[in-house]
C-alpha atoms as a PDB file:
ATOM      1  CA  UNK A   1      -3.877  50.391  24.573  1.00  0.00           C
ATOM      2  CA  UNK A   2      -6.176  50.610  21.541  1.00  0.00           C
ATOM      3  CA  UNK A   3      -9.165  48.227  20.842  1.00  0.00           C
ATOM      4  CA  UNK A   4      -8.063  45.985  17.785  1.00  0.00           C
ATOM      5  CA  UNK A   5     -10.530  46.736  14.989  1.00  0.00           C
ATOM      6  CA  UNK A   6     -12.118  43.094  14.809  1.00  0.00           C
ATOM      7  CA  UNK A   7     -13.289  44.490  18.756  1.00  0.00           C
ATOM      8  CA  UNK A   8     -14.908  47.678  17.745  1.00  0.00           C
ATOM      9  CA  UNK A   9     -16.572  46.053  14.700  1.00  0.00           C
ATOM     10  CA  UNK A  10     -17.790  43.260  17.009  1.00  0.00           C
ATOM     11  CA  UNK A  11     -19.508  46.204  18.998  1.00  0.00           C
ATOM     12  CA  UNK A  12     -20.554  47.751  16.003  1.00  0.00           C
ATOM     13  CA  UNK A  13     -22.129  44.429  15.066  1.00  0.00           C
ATOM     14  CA  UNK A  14     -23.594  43.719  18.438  1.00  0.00           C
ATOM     15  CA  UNK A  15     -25.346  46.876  17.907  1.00  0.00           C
ATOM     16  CA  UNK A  16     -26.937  46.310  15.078  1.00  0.00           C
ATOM     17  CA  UNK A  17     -28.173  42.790  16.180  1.00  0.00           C
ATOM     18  CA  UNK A  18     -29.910  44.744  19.188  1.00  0.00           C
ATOM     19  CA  UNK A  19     -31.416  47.552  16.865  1.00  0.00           C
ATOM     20  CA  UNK A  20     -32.231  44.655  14.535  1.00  0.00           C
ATOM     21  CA  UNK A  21     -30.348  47.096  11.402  1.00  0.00           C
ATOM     22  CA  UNK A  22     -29.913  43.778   9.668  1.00  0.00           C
ATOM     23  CA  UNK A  23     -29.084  45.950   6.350  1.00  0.00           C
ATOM     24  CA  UNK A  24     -26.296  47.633   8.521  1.00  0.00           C
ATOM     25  CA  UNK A  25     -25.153  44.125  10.116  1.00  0.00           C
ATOM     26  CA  UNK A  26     -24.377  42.196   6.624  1.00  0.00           C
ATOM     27  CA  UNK A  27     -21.681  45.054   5.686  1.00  0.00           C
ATOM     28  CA  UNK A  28     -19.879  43.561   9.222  1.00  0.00           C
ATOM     29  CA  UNK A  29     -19.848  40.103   6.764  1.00  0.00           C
ATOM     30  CA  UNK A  30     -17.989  38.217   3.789  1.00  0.00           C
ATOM     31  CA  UNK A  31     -19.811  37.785   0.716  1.00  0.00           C
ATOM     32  CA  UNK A  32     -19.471  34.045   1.014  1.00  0.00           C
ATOM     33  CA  UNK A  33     -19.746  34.133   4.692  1.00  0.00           C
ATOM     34  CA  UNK A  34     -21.219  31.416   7.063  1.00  0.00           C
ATOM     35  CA  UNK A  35     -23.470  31.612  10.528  1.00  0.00           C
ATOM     36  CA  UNK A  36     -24.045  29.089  12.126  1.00  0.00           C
ATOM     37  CA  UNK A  37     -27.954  29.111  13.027  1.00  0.00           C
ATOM     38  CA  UNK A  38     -27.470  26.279  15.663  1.00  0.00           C
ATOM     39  CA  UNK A  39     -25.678  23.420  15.944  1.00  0.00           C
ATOM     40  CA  UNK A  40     -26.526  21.473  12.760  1.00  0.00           C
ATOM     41  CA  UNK A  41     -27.951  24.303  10.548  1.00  0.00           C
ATOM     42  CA  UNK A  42     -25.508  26.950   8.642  1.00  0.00           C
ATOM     43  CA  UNK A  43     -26.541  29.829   6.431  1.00  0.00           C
ATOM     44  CA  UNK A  44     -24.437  30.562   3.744  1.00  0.00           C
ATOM     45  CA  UNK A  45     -23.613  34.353   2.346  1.00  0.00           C
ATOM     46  CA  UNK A  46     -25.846  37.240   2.899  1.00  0.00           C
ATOM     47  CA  UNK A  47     -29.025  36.841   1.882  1.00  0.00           C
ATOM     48  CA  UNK A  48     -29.440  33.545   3.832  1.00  0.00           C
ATOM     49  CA  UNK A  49     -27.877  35.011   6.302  1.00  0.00           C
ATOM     50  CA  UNK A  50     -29.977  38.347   6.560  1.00  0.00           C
ATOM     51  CA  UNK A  51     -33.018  35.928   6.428  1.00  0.00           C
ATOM     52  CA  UNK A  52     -31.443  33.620   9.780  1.00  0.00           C
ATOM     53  CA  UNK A  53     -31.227  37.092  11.515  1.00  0.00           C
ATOM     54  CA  UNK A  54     -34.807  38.243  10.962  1.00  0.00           C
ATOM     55  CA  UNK A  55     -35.803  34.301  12.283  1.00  0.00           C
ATOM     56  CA  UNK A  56     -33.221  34.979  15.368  1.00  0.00           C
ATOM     57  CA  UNK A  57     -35.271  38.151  16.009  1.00  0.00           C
ATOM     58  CA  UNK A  58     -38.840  36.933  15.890  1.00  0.00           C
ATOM     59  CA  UNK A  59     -37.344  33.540  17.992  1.00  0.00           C
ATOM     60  CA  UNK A  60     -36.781  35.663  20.437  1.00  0.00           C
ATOM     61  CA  UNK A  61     -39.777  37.749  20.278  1.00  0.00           C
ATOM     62  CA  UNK A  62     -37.722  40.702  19.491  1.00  0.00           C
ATOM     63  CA  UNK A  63     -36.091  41.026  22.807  1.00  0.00           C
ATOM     64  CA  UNK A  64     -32.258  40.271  22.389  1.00  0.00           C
ATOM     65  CA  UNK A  65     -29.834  42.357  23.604  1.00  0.00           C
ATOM     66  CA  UNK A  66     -26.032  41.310  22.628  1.00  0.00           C
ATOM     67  CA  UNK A  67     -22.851  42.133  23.817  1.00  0.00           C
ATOM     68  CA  UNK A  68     -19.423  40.655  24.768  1.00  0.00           C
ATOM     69  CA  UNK A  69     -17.930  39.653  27.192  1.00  0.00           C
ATOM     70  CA  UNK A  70     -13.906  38.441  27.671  1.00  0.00           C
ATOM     71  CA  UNK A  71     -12.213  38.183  23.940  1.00  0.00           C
ATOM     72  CA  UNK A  72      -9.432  37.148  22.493  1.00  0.00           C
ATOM     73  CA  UNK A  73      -7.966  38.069  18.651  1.00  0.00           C
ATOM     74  CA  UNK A  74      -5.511  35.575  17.284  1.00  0.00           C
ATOM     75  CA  UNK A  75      -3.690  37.213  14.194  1.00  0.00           C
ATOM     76  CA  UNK A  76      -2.004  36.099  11.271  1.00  0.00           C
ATOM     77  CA  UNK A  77      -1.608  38.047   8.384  1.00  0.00           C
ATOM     78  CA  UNK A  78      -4.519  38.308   6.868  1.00  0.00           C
ATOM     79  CA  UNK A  79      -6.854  35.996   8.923  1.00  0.00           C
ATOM     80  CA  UNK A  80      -8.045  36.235  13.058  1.00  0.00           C
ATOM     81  CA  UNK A  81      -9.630  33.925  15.031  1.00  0.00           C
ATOM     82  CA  UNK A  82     -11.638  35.785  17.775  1.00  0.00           C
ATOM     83  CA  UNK A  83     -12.510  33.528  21.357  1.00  0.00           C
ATOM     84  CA  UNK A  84     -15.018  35.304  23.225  1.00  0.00           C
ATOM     85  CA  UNK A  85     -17.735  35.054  25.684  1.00  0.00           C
ATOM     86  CA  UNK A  86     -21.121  36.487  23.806  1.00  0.00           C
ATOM     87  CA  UNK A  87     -23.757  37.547  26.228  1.00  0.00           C
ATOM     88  CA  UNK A  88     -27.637  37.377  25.310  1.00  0.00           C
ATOM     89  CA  UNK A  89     -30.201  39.130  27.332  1.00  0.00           C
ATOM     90  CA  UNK A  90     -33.454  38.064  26.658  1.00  0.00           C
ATOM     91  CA  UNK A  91     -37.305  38.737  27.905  1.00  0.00           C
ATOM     92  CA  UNK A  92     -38.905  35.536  28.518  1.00  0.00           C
ATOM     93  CA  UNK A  93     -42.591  35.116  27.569  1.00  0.00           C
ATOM     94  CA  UNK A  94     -43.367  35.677  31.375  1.00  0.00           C
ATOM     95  CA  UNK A  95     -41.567  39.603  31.383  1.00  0.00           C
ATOM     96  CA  UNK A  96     -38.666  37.755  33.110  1.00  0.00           C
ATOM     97  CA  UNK A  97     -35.076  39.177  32.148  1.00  0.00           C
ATOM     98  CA  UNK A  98     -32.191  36.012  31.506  1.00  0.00           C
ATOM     99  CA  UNK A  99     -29.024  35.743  29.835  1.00  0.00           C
ATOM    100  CA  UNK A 100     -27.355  33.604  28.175  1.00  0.00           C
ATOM    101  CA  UNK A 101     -23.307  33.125  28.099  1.00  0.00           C
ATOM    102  CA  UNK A 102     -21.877  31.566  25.043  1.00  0.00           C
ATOM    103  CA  UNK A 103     -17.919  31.102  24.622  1.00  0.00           C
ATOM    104  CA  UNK A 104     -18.029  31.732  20.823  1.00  0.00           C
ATOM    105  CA  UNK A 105     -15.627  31.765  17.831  1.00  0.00           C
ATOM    106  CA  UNK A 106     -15.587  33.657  14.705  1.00  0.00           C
ATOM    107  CA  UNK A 107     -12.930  34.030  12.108  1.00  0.00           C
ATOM    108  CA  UNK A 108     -12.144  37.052  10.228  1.00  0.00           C
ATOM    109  CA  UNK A 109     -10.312  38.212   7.122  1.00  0.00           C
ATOM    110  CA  UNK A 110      -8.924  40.829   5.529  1.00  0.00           C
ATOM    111  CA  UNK A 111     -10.129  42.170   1.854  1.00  0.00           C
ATOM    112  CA  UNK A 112      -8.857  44.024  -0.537  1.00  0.00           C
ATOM    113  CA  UNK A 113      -9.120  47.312   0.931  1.00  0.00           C
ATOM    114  CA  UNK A 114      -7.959  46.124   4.747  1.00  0.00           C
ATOM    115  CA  UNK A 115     -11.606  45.876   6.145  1.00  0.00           C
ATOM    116  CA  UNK A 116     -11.786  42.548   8.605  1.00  0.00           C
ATOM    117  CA  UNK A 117     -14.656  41.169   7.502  1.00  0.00           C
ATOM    118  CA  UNK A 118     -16.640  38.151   9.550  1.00  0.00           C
ATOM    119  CA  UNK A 119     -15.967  34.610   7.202  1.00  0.00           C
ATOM    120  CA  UNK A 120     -17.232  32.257   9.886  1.00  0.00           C
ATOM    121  CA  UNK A 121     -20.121  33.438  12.595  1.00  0.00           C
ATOM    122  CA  UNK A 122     -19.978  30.872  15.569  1.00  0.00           C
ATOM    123  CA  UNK A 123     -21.693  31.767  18.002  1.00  0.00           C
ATOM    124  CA  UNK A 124     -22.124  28.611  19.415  1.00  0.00           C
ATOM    125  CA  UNK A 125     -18.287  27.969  19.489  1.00  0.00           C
ATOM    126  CA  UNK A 126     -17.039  24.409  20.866  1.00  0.00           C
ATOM    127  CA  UNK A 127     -20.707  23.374  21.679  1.00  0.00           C
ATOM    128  CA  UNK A 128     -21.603  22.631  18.610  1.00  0.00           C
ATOM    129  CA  UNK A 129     -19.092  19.072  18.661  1.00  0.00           C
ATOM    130  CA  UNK A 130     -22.288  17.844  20.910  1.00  0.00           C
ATOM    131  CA  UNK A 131     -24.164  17.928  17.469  1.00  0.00           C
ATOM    132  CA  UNK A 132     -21.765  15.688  16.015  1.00  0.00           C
ATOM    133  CA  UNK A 133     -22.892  11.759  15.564  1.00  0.00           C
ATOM    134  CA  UNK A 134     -20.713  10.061  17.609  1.00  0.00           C
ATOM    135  CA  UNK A 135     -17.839   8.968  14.737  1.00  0.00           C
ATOM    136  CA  UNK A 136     -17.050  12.293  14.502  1.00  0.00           C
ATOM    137  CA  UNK A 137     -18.398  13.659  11.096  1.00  0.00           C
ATOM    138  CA  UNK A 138     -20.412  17.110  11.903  1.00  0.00           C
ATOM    139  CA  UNK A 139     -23.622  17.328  10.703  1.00  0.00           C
ATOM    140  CA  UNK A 140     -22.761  20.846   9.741  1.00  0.00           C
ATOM    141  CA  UNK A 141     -20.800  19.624   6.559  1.00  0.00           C
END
């Protein structure tokens, strides 16, 4: 069976993250997309977006390496809702090698022309409700 498109542009995606083609990476995303940063900090549309990446990069001294790891696409219509592990391999400040598994969620639409674009970057995906305060408003608004 095929790879679902919202897979391959994942890959794509992934790709550009590790080759840190941020240009390339923003045509994977909405105009009025959202990423969320980390728990508690969102950017909104591209350029804020294009500016978290190049912050993600240097964070990380320039050493991430991302790819996936089990995923699941949830279709309707025009809108999917993608479950997946994310996998981060890093170089630590000492040369060591780590990763790091997130179970992340991302929701993509449809435009105009049929390209799934990326509305909602999560790659934090359930985690993030330990951010909330306690009566249950998110202080991601």
């Amino acid at each position: 069976m095929a790879n679902h498109p919202i897979r391959d542009l994942i890959e794509a995606a992934d790709r550009a993250i590790t080759g840190e083609d941020f240009d390339a990476l923003l045509d994977f995303y909405a105009d009025d997309a959202v990423l969320i940063v980390a728990p508690g900090r969102i950017a909104r549309g591209k350029a804020e977006i294009s500016k978290a990446f190049v912050a993600i990069a240097a964070h990380f001294d320039h050493s991430i390496a991302v790819s996936q790891g089990r995923m699941e696409i949830i279709e309707s219509g025009g809108t999917a809702l993608v479950i997946m592990e994310t996998l981060l391999d890093k170089t630590g400040g000492n040369g060591g090698q780590s990763r790091e598994t997130r179970r992340a969620t991302y929701v993509f639409r449809k435009d105009d022309a049929g390209r799934w674009l990326c509305a909602i970057d999560n790659s934090y995906g359930t985690d993030i409700l330990d951010a909330t305060r306690g009566d249950g408003a998110s202080p991601t608004g």
